[in-house]
PDB file of N, CA and C in Angstrom:
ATOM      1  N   UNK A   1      -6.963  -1.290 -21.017  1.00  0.00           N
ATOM      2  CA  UNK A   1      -7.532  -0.653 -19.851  1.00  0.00           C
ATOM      3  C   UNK A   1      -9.036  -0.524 -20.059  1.00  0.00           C
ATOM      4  N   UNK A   2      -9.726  -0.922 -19.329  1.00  0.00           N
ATOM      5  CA  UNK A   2     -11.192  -0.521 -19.052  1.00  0.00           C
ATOM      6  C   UNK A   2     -11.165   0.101 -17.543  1.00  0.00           C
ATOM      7  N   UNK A   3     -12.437   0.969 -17.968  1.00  0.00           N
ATOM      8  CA  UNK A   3     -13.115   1.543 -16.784  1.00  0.00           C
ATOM      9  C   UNK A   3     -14.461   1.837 -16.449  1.00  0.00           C
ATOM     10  N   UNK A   4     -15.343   1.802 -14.824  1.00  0.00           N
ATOM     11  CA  UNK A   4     -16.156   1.744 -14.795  1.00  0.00           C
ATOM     12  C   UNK A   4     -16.672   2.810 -13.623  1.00  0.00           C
ATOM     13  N   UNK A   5     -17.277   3.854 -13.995  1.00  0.00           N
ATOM     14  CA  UNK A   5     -17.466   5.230 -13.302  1.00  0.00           C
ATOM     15  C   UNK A   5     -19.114   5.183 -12.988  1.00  0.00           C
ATOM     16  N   UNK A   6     -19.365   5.408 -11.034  1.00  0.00           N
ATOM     17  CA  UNK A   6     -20.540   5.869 -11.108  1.00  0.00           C
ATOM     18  C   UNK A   6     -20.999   6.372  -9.907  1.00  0.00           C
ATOM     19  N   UNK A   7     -21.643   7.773  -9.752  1.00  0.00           N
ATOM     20  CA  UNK A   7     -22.320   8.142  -8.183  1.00  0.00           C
ATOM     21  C   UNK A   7     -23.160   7.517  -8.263  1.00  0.00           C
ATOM     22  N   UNK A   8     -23.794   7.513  -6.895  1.00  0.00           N
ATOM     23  CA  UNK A   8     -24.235   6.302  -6.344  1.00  0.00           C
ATOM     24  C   UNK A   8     -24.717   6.772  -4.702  1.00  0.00           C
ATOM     25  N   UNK A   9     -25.949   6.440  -4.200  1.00  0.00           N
ATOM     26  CA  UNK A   9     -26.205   6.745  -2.803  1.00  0.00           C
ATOM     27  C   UNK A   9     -25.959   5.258  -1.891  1.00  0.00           C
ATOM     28  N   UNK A  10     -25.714   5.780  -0.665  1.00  0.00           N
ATOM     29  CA  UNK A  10     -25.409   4.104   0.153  1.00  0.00           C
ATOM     30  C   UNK A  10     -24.740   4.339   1.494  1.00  0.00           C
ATOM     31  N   UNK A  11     -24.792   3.922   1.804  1.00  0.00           N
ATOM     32  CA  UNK A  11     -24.054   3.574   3.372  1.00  0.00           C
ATOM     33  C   UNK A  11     -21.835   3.554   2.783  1.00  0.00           C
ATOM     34  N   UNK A  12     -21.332   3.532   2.712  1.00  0.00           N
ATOM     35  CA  UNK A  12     -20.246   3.795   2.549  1.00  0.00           C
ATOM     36  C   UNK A  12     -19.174   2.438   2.935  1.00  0.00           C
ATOM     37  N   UNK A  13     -19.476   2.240   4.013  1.00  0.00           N
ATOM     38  CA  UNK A  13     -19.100   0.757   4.994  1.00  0.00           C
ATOM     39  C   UNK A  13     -19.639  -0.295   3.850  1.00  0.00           C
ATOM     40  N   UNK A  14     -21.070  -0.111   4.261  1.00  0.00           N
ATOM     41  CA  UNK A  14     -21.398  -1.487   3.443  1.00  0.00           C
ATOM     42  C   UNK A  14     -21.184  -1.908   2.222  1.00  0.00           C
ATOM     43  N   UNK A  15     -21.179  -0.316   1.574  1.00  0.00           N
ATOM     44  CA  UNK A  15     -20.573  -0.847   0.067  1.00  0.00           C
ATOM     45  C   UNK A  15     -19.108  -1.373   0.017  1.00  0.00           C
ATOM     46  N   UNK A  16     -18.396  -0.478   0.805  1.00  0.00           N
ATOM     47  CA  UNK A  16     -17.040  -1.156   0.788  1.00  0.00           C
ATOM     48  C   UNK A  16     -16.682  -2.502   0.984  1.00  0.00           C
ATOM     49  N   UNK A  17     -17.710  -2.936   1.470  1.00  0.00           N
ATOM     50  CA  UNK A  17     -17.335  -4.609   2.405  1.00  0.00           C
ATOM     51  C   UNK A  17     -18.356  -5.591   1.368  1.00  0.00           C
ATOM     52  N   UNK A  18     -19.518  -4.862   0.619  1.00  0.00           N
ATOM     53  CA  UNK A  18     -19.265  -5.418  -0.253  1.00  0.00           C
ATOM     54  C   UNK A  18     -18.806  -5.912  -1.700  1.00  0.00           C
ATOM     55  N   UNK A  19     -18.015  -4.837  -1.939  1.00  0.00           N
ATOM     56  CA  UNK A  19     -16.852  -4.768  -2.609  1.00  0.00           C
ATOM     57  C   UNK A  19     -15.673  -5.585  -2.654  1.00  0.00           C
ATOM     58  N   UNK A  20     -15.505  -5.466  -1.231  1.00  0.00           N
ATOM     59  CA  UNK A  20     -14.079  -6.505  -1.001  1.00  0.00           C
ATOM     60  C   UNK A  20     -14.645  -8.026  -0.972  1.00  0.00           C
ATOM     61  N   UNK A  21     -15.564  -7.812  -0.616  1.00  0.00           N
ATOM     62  CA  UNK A  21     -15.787  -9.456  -0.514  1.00  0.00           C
ATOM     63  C   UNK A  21     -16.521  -9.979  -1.525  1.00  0.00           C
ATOM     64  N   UNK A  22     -17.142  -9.345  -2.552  1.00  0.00           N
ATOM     65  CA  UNK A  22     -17.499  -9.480  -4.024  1.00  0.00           C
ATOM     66  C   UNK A  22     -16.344  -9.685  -5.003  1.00  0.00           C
ATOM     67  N   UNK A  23     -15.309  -9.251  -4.554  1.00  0.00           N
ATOM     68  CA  UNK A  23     -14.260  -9.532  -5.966  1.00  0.00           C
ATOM     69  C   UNK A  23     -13.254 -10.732  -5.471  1.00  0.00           C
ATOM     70  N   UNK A  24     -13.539 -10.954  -3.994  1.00  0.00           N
ATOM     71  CA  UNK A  24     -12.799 -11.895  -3.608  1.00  0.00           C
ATOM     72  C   UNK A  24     -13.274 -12.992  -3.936  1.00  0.00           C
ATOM     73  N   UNK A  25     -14.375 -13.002  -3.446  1.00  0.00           N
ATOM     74  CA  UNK A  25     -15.316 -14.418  -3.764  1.00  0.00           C
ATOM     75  C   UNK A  25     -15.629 -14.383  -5.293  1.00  0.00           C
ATOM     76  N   UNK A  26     -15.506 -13.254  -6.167  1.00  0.00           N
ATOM     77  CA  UNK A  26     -16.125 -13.696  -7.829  1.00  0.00           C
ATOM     78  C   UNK A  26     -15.026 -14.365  -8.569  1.00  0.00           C
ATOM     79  N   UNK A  27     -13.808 -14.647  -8.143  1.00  0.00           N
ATOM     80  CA  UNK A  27     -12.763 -15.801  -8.608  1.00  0.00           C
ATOM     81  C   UNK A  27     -11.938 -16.349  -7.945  1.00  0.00           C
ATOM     82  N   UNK A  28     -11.163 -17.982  -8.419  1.00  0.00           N
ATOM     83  CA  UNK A  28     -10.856 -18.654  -7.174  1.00  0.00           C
ATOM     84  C   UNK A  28      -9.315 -17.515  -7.176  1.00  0.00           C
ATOM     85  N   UNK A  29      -8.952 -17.024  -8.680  1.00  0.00           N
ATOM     86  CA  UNK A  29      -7.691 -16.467  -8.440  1.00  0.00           C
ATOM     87  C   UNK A  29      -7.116 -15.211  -7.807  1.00  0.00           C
ATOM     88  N   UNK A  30      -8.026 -14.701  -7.605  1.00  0.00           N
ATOM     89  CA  UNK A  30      -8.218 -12.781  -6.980  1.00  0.00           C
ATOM     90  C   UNK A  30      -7.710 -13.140  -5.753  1.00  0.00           C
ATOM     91  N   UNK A  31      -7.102 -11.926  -5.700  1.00  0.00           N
ATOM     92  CA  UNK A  31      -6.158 -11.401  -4.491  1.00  0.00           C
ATOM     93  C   UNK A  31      -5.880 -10.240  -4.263  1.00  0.00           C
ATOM     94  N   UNK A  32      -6.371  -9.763  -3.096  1.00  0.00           N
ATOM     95  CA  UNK A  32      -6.051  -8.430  -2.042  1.00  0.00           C
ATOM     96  C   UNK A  32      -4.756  -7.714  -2.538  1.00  0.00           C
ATOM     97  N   UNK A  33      -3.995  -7.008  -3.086  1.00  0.00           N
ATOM     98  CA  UNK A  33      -3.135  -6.707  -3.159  1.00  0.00           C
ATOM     99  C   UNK A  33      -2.394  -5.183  -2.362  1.00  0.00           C
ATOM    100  N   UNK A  34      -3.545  -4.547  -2.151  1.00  0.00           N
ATOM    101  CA  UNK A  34      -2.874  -3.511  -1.028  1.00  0.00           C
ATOM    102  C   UNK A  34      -4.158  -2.370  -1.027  1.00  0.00           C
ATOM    103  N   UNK A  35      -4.510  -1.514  -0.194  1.00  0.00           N
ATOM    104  CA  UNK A  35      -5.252  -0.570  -0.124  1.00  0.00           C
ATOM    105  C   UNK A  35      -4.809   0.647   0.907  1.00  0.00           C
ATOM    106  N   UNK A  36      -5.761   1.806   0.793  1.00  0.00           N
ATOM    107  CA  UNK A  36      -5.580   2.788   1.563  1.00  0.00           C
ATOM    108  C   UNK A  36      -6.674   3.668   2.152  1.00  0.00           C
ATOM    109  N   UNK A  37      -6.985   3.821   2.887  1.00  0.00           N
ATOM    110  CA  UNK A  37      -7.547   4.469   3.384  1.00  0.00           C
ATOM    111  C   UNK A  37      -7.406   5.957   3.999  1.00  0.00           C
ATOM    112  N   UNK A  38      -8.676   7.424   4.003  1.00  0.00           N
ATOM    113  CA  UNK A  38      -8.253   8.335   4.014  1.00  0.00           C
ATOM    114  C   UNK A  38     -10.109   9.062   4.706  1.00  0.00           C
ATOM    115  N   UNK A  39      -9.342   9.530   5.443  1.00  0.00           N
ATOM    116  CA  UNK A  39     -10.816  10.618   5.981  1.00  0.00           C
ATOM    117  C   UNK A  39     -10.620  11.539   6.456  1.00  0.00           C
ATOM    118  N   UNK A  40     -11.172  12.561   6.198  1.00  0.00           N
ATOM    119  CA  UNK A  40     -10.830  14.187   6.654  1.00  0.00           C
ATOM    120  C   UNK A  40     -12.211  14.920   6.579  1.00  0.00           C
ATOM    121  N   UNK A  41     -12.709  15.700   7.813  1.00  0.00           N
ATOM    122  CA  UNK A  41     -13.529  16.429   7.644  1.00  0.00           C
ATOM    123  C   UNK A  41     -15.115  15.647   6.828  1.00  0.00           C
ATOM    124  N   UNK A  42     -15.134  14.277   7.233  1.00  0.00           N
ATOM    125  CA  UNK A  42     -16.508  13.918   6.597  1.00  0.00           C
ATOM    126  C   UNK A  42     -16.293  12.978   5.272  1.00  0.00           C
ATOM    127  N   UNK A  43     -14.879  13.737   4.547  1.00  0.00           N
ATOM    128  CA  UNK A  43     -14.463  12.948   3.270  1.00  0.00           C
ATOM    129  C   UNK A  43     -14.021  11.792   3.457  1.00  0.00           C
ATOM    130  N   UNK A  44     -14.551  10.682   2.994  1.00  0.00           N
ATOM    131  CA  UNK A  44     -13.807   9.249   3.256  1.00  0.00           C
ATOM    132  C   UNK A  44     -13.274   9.051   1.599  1.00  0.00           C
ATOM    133  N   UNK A  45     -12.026   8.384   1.599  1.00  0.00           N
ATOM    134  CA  UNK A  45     -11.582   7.988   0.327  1.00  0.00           C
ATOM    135  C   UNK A  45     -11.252   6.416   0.850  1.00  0.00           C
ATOM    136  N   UNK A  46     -11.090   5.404  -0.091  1.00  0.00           N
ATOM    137  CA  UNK A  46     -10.706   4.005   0.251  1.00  0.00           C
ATOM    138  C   UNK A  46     -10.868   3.625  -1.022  1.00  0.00           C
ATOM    139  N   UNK A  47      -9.031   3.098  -1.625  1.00  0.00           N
ATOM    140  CA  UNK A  47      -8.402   2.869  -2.476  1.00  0.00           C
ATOM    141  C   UNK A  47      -8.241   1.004  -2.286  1.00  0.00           C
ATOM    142  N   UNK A  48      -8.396   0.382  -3.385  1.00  0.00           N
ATOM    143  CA  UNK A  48      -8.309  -0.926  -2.840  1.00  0.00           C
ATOM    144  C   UNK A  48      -7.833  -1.314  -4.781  1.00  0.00           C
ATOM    145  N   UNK A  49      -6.616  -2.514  -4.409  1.00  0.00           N
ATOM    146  CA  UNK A  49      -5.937  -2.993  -5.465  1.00  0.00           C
ATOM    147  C   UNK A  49      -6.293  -4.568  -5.697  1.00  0.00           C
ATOM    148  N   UNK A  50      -6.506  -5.025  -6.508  1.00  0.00           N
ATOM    149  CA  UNK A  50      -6.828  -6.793  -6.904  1.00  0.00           C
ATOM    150  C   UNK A  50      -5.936  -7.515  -7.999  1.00  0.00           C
ATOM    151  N   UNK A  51      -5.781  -8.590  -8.016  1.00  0.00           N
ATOM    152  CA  UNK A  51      -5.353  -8.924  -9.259  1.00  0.00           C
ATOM    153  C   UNK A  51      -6.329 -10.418  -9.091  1.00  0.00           C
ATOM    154  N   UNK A  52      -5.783 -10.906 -10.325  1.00  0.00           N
ATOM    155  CA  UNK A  52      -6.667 -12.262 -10.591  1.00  0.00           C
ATOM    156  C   UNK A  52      -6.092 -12.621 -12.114  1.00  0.00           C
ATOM    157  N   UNK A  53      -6.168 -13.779 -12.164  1.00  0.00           N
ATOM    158  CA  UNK A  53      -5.397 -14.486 -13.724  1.00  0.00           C
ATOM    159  C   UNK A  53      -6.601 -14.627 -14.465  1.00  0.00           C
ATOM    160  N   UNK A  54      -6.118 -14.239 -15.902  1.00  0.00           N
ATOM    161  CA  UNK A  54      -7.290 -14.224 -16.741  1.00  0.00           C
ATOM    162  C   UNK A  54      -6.290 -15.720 -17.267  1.00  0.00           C
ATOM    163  N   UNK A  55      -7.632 -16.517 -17.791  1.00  0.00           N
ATOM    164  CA  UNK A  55      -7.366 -17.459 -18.103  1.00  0.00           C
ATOM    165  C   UNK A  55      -7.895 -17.260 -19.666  1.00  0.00           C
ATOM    166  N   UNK A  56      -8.107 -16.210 -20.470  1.00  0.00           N
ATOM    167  CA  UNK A  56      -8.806 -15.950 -21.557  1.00  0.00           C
ATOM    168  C   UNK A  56      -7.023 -15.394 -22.103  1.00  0.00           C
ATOM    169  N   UNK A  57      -6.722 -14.217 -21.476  1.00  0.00           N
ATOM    170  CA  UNK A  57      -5.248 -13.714 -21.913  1.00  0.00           C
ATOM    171  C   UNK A  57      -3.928 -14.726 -21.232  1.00  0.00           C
ATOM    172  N   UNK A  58      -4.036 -15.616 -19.869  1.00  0.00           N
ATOM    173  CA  UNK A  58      -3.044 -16.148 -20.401  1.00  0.00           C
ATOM    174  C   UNK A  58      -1.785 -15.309 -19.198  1.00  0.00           C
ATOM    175  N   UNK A  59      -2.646 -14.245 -18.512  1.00  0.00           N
ATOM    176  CA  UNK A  59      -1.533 -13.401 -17.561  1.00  0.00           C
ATOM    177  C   UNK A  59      -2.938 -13.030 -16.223  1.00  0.00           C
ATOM    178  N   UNK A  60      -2.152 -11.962 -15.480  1.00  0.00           N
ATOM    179  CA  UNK A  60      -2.757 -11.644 -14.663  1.00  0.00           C
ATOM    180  C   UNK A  60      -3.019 -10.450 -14.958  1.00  0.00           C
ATOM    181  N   UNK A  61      -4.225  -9.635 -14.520  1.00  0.00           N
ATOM    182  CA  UNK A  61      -4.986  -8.698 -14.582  1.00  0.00           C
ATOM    183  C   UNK A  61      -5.176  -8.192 -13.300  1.00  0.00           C
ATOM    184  N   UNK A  62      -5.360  -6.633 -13.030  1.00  0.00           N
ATOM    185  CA  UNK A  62      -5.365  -5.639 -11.910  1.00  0.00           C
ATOM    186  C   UNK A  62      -6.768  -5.035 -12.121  1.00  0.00           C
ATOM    187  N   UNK A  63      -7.302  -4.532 -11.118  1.00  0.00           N
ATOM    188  CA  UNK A  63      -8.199  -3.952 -10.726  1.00  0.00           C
ATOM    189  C   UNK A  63      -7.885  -2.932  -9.936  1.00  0.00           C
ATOM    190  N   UNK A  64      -7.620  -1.855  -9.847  1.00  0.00           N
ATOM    191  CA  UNK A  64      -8.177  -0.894  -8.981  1.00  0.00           C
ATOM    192  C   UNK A  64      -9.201  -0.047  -8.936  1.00  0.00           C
ATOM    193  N   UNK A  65      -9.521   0.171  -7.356  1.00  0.00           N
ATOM    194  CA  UNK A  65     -10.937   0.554  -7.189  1.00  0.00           C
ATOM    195  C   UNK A  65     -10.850   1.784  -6.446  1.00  0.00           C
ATOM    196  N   UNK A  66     -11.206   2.919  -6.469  1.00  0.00           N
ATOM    197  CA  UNK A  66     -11.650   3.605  -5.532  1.00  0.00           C
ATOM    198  C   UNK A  66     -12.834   4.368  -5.190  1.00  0.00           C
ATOM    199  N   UNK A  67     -13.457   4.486  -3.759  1.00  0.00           N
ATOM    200  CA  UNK A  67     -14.656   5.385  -3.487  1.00  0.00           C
ATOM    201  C   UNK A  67     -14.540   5.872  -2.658  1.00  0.00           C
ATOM    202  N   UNK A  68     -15.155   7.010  -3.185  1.00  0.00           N
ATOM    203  CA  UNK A  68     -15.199   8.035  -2.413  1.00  0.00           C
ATOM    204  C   UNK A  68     -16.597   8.540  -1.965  1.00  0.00           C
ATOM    205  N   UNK A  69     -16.776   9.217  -0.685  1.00  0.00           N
ATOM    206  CA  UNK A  69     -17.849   9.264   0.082  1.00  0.00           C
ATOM    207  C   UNK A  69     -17.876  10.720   1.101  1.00  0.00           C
ATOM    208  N   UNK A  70     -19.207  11.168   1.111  1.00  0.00           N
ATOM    209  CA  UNK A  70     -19.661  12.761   1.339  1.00  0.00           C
ATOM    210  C   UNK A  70     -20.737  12.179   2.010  1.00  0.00           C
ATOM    211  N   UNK A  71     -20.772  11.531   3.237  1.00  0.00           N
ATOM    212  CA  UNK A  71     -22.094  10.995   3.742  1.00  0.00           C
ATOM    213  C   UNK A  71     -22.357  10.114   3.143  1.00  0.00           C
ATOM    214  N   UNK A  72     -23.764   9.567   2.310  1.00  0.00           N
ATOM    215  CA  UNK A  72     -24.234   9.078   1.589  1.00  0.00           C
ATOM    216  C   UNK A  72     -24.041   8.895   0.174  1.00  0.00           C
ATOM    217  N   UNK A  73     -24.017  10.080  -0.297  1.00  0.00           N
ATOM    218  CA  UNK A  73     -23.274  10.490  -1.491  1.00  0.00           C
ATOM    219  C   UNK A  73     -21.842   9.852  -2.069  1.00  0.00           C
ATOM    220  N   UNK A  74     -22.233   9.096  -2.974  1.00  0.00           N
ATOM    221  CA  UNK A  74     -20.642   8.118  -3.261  1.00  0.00           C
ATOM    222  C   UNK A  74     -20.298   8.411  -4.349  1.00  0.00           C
ATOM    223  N   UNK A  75     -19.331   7.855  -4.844  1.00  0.00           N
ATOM    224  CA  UNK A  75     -18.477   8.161  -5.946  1.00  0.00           C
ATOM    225  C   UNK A  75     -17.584   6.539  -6.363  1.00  0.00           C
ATOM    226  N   UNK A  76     -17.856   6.192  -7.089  1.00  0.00           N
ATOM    227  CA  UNK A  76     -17.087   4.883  -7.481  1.00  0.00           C
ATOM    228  C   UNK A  76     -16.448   4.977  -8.713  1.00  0.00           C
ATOM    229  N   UNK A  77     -14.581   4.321  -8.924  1.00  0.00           N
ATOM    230  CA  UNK A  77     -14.182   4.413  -9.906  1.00  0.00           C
ATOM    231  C   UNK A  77     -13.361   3.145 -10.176  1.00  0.00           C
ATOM    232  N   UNK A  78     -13.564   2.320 -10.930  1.00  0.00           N
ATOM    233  CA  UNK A  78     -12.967   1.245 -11.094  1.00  0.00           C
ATOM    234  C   UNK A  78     -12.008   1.297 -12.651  1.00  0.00           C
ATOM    235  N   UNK A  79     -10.783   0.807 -12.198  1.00  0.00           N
ATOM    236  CA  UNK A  79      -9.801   0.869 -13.624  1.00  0.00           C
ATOM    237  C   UNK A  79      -9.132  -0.708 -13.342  1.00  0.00           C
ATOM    238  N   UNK A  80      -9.224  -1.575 -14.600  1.00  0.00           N
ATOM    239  CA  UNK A  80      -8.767  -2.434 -15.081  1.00  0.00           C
ATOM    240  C   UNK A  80      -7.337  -2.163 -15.990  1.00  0.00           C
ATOM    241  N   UNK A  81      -6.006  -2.945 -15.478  1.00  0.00           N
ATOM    242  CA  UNK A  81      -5.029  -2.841 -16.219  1.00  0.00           C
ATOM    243  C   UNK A  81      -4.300  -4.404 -16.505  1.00  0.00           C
ATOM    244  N   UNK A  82      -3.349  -4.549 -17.672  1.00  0.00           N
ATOM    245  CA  UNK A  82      -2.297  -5.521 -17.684  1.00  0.00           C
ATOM    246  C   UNK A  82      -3.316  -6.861 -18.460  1.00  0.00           C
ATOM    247  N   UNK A  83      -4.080  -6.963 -19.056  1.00  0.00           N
ATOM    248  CA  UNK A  83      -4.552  -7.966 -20.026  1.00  0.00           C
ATOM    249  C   UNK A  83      -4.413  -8.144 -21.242  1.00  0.00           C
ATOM    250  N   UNK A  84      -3.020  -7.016 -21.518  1.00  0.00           N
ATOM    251  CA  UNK A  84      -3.019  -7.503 -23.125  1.00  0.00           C
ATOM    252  C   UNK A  84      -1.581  -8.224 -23.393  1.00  0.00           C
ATOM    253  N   UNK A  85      -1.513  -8.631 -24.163  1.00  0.00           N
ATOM    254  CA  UNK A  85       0.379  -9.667 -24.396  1.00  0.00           C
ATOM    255  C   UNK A  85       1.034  -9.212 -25.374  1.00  0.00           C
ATOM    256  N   UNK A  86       0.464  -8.013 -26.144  1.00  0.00           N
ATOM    257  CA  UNK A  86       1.362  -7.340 -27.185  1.00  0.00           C
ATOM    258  C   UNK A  86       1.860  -6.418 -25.968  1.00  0.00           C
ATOM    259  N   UNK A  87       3.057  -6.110 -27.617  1.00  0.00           N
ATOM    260  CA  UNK A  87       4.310  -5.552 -26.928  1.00  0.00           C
ATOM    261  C   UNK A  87       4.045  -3.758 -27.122  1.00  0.00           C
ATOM    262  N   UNK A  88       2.998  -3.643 -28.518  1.00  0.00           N
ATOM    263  CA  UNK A  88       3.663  -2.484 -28.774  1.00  0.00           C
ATOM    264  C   UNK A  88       2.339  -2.059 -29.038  1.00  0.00           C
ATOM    265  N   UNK A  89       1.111  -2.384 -28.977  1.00  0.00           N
ATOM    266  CA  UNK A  89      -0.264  -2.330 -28.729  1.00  0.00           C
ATOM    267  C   UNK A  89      -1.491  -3.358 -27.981  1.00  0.00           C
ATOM    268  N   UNK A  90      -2.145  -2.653 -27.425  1.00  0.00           N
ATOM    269  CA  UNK A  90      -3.325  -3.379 -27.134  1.00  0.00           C
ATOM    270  C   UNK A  90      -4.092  -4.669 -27.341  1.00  0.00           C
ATOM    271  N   UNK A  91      -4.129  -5.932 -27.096  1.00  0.00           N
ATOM    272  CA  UNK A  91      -5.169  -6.321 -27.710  1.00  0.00           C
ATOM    273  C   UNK A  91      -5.572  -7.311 -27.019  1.00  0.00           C
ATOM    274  N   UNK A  92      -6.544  -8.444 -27.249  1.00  0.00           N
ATOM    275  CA  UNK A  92      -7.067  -9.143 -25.696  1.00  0.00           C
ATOM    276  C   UNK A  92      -7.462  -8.659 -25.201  1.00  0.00           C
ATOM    277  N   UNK A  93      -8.061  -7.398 -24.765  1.00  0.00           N
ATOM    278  CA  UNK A  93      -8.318  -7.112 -23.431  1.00  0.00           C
ATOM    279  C   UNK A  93     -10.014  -7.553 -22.799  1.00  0.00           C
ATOM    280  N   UNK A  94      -9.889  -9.002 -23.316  1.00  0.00           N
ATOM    281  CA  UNK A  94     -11.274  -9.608 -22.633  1.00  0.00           C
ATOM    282  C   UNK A  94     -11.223  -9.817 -21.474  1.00  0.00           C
ATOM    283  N   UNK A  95      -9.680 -10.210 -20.589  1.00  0.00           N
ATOM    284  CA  UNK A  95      -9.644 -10.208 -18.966  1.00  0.00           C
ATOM    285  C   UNK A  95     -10.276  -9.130 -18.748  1.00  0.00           C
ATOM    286  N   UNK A  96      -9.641  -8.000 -19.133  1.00  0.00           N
ATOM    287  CA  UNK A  96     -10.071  -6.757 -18.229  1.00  0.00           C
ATOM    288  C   UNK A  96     -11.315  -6.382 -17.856  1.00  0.00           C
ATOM    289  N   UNK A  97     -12.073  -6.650 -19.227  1.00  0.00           N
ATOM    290  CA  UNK A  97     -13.422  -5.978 -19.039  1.00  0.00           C
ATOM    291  C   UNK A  97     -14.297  -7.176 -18.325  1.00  0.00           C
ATOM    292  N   UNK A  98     -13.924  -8.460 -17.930  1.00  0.00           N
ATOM    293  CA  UNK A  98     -14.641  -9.300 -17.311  1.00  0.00           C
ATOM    294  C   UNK A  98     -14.351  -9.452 -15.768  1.00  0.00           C
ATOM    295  N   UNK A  99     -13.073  -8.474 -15.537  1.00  0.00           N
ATOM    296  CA  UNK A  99     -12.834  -8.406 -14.171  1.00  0.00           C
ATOM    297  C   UNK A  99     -13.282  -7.007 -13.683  1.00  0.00           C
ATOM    298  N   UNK A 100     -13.403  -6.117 -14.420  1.00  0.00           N
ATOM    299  CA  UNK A 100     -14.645  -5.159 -14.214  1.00  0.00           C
ATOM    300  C   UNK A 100     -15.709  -5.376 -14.165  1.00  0.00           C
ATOM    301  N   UNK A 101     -16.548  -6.133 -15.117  1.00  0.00           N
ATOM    302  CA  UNK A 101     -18.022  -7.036 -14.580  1.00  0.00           C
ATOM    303  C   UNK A 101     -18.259  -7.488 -13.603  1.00  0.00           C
ATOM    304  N   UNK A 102     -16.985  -8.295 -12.550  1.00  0.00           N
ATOM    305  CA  UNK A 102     -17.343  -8.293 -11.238  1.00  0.00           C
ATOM    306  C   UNK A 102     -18.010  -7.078 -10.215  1.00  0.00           C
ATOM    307  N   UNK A 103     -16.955  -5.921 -10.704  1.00  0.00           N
ATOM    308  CA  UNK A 103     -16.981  -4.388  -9.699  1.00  0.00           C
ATOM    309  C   UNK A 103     -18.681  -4.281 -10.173  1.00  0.00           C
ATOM    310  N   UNK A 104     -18.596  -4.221 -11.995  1.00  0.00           N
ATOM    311  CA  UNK A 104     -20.000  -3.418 -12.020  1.00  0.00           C
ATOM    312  C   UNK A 104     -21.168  -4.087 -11.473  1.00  0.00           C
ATOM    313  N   UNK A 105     -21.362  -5.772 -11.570  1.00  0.00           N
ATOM    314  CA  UNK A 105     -22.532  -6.371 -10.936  1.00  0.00           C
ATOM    315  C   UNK A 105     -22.544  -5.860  -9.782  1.00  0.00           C
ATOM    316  N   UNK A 106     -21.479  -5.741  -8.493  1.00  0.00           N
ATOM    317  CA  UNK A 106     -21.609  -5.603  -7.426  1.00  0.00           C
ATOM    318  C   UNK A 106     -22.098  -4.200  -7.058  1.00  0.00           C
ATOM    319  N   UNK A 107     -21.740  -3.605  -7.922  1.00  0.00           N
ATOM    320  CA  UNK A 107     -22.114  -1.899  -7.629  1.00  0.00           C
ATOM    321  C   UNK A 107     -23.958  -1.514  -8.259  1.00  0.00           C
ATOM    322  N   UNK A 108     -24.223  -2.393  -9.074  1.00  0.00           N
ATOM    323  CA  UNK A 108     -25.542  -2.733  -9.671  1.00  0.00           C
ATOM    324  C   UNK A 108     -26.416  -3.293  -9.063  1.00  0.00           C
ATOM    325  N   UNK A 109     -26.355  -4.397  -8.192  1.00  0.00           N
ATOM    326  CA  UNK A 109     -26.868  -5.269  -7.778  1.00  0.00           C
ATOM    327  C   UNK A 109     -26.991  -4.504  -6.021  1.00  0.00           C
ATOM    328  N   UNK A 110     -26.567  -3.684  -5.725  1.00  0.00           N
ATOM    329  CA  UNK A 110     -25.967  -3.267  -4.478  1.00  0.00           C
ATOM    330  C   UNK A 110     -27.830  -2.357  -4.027  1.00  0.00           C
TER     331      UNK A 110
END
């Protein structure tokens, strides 16, 4: 598991969209796998799931993302799972942290 945590000021929309369309387009194997959306009183939450085949481990790798938003005021949390091939510990986990490098360029670069 890796993870990648950070507030952040921005438009909320735009980061989201470019989010989705940053992890879509950063491999041919990534795929949409389900999201959610949530707003109450100003609070926006929007939960969004990915996978993509690491070709380093050999399986597929998950991404989930969520941000959260107070106006301008954001909140981003990205968790990487499922890149390792042991049974009974950890190891490999070079997918993960390179399918988090997608989230973090995009949230960097943003």
């Amino acid at each position: 598991m890796a993870k990648y945590e950070k507030n952040l000021q921005g438009d909320f929309d735009l980061i989201l969209k470019n989010i989705e369309q940053g992890i879509i387009n950063g491999s041919a194997s990534a795929s949409f796998e389900a999201g959610s959306d949530y707003n109450e009183n100003g609070i926006r939450c929007a939960v969004r799931v990915y996978e993509r085949y690491s070709m380093i481990g050999g399986n597929r790798v998950s991404l989930n993302i969520t941000l959260i938003g107070n106006g301008n005021n954001l909140f981003i949390s990205g968790i990487t799972s499922g890149g390792s091939q042991a049974v009974l510990f950890k190891i490999n986990t070079f997918g993960e942290e390179s399918f988090l490098d997608c989230l973090r360029e995009i949230i960097e670069n943003n």
